[in-house]
N, C-alpha and C. Protein backbone atom coordinates (compact mmCIF):
# COMPACT_ATOMS: atom_id res chain seq x y z
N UNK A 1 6.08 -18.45 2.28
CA UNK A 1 5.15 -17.40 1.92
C UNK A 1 4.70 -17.60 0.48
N UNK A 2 3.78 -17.19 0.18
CA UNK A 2 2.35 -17.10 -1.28
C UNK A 2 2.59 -15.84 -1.66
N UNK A 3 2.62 -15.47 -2.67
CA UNK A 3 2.20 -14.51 -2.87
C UNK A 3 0.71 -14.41 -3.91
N UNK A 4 -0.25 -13.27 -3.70
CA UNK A 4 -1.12 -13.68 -5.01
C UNK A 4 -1.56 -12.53 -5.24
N UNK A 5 -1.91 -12.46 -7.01
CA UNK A 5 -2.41 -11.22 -7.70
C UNK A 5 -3.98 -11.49 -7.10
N UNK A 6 -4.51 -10.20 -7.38
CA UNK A 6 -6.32 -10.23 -6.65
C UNK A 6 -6.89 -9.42 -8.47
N UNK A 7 -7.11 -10.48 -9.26
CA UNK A 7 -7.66 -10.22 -10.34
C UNK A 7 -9.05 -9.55 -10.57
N UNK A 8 -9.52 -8.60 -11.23
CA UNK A 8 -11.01 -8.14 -11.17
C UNK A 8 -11.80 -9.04 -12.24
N UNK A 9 -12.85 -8.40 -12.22
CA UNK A 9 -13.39 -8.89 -13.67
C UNK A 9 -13.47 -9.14 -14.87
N UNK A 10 -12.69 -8.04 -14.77
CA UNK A 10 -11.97 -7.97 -16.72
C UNK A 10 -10.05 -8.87 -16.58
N UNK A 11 -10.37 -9.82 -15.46
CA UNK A 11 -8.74 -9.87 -15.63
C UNK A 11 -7.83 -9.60 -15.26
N UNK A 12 -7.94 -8.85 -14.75
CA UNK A 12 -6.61 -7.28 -14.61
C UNK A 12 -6.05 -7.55 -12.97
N UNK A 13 -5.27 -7.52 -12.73
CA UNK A 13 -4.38 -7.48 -11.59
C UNK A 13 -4.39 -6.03 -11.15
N UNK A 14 -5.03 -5.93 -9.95
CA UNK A 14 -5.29 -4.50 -9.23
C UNK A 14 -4.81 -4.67 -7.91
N UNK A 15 -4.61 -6.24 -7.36
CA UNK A 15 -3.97 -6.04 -6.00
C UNK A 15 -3.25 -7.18 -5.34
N UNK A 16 -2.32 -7.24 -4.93
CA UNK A 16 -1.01 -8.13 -4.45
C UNK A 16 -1.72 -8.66 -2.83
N UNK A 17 -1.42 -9.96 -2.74
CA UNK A 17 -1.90 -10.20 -0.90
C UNK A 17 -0.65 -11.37 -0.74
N UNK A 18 -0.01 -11.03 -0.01
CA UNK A 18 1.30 -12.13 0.83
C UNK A 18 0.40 -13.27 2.37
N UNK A 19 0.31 -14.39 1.56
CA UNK A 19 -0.27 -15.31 3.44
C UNK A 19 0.76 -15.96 3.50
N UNK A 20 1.08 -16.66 4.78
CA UNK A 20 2.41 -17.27 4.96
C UNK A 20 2.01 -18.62 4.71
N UNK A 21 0.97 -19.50 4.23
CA UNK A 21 0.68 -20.56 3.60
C UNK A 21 0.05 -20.49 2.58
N UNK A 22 -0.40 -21.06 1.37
CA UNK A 22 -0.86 -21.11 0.74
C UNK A 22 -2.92 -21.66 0.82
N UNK A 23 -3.34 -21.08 0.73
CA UNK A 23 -4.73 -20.80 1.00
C UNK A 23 -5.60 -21.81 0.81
N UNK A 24 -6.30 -23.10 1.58
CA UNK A 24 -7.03 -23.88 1.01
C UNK A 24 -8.29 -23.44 0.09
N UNK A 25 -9.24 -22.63 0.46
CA UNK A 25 -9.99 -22.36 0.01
C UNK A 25 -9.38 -20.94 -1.07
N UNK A 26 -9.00 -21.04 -1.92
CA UNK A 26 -8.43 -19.91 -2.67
C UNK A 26 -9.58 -19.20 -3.62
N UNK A 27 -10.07 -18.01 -3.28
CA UNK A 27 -11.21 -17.22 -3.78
C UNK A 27 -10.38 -17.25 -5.83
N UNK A 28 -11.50 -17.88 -6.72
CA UNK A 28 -11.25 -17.86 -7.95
C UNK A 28 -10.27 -16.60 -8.86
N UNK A 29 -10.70 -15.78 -8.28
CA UNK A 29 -9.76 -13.90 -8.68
C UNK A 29 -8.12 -14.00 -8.22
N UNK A 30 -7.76 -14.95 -7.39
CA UNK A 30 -6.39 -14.77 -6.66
C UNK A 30 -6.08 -15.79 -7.43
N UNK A 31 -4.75 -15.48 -8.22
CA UNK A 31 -3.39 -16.01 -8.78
C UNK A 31 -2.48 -16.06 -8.15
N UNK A 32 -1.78 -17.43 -7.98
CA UNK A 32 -0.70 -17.57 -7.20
C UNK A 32 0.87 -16.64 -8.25
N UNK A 33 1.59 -15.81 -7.83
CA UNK A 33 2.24 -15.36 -8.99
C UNK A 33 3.69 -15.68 -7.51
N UNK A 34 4.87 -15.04 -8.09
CA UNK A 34 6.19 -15.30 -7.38
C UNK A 34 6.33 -14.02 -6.92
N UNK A 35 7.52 -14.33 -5.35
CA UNK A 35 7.69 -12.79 -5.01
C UNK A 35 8.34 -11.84 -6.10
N UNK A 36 7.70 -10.35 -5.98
CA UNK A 36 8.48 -9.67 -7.17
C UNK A 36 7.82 -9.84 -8.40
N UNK A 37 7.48 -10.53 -8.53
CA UNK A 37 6.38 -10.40 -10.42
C UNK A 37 5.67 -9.42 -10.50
N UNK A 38 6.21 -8.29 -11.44
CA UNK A 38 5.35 -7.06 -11.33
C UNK A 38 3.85 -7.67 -12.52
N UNK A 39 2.99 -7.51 -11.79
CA UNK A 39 2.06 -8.03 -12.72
C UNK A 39 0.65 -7.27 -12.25
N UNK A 40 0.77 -5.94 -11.65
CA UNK A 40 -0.08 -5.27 -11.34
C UNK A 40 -0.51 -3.88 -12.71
N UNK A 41 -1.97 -4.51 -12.94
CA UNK A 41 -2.22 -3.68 -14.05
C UNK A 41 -2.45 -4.25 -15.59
N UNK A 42 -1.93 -5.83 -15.04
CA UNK A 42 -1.84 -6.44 -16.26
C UNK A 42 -2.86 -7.63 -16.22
N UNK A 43 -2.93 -7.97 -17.84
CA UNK A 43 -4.54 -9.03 -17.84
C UNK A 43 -3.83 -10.10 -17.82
N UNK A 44 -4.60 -11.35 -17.32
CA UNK A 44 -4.03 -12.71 -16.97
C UNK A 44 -5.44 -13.54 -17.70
N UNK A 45 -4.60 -14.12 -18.99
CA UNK A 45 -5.42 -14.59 -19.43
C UNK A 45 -4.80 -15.82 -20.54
N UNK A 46 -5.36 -16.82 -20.18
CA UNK A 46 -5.33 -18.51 -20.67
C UNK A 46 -3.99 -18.74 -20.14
N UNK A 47 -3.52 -18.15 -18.37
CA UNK A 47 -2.26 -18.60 -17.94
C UNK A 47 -1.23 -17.68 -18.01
N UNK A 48 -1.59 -17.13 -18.57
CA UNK A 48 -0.47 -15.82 -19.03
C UNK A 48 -0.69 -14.45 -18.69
N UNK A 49 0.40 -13.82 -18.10
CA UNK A 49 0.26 -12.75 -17.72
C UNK A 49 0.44 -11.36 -19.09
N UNK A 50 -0.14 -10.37 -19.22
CA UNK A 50 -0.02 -9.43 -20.34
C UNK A 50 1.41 -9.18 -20.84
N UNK A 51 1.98 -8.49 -21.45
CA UNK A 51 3.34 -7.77 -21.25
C UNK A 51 2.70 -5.97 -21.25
N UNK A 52 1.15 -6.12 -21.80
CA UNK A 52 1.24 -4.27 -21.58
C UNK A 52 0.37 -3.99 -20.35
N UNK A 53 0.36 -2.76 -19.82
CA UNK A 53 0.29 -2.40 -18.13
C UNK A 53 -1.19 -1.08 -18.77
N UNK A 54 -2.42 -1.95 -18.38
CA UNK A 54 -3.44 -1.50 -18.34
C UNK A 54 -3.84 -0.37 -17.40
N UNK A 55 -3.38 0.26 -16.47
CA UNK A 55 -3.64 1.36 -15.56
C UNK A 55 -4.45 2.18 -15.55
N UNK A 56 -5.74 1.97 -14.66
CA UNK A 56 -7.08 3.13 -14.93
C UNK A 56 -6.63 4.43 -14.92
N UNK A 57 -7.34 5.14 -15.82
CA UNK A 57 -7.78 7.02 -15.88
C UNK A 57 -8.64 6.95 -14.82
N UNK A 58 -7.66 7.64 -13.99
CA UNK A 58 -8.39 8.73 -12.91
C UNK A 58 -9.30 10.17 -13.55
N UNK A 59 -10.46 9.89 -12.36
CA UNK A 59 -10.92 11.12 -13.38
C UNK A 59 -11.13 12.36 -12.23
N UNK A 60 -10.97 13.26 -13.30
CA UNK A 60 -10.33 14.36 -12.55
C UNK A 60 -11.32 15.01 -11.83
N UNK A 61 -10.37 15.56 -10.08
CA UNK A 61 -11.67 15.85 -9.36
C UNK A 61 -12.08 16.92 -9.52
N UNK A 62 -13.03 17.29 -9.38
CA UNK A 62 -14.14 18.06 -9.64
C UNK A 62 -14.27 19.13 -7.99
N UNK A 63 -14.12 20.96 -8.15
CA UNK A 63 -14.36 20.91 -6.77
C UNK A 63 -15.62 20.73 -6.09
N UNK A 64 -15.32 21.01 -4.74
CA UNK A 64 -16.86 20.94 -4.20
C UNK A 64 -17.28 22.29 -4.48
N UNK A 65 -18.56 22.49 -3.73
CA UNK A 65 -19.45 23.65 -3.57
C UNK A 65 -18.73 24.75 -2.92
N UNK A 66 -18.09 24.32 -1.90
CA UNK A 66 -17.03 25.00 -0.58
C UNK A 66 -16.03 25.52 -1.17
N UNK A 67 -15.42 25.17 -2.29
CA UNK A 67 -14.31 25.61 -2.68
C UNK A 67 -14.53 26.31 -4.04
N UNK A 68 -15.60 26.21 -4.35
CA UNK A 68 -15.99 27.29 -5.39
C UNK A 68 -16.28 28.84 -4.68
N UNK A 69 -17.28 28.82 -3.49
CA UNK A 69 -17.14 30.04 -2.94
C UNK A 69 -16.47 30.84 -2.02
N UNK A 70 -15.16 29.45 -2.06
CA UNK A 70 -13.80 30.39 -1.22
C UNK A 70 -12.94 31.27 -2.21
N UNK A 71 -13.52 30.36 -3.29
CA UNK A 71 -12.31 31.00 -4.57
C UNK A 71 -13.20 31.91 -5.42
N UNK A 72 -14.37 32.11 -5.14
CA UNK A 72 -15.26 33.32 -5.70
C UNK A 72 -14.55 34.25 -4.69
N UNK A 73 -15.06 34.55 -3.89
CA UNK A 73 -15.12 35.13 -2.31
C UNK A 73 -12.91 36.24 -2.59
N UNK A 74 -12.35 35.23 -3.23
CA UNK A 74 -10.84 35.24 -3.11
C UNK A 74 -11.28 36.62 -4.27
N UNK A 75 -11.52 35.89 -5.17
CA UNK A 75 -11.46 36.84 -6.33
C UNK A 75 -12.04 38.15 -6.27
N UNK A 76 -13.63 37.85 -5.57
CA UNK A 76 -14.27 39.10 -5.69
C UNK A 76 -13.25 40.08 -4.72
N UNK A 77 -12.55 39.43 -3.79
CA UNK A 77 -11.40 40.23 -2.45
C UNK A 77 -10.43 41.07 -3.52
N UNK A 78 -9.62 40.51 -4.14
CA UNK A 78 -8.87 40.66 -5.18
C UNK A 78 -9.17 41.83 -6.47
N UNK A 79 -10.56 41.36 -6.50
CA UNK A 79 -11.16 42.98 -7.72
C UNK A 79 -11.43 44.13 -6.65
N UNK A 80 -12.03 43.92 -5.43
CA UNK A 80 -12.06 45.45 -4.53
C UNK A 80 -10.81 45.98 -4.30
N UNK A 81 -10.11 45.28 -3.89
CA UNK A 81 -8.37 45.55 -3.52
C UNK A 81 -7.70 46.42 -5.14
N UNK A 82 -8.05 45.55 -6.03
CA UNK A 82 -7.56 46.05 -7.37
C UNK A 82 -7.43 47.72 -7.75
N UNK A 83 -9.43 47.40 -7.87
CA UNK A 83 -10.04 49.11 -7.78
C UNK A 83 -9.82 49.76 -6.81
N UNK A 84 -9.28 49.44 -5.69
CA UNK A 84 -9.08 50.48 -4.88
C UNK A 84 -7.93 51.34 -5.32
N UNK A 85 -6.71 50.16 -5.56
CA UNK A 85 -5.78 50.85 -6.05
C UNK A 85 -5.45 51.73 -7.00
N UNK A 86 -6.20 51.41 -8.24
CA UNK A 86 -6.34 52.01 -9.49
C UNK A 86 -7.17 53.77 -9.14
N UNK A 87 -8.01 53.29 -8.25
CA UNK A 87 -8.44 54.98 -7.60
C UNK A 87 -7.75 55.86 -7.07
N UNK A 88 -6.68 55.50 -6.45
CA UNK A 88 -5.85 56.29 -6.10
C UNK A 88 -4.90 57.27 -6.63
């Protein structure tokens, strides 16, 4: 078995692929690395793998439309219920 990093553009090791031979036609982005080399996240560059672990910012989700007016809908439930009580 092969193992190989799937390098992006900038370098960076974003994804691991195991073939049970080693690949004639090997797409330029795939590094042959050893089983177990944590090297995901890291830049590979003039042969060498990084020692620091580059890991994208997720960016934070945003809700939809749907869940803005379940959670209006909640609240406005929540202020009638409120005032009701307070009337009493």
């Amino acid at each position: 078995m092969i193992t190989y990093a799937i390098i992006n553009t900038e370098n960076i090791a974003e994804y691991t692929a195991r073939y049970d031979q080693a690949l004639e036609a090997k797409p330029t982005n795939y590094v042959p690395i050893s089983v177990g080399q944590d090297v995901l996240w890291r830049r590979y560059e003039n042969g060498q793998w990084s020692s620091e672990k580059l890991e994208p910012v997720r960016p934070e989700l945003q809700p939809t439309s749907e869940e803005i007016q379940t959670q209006t809908l909640l609240n406005t439930e929540y202020l009638v219920v409120m005032s009701e009580l307070t009337s009493l």
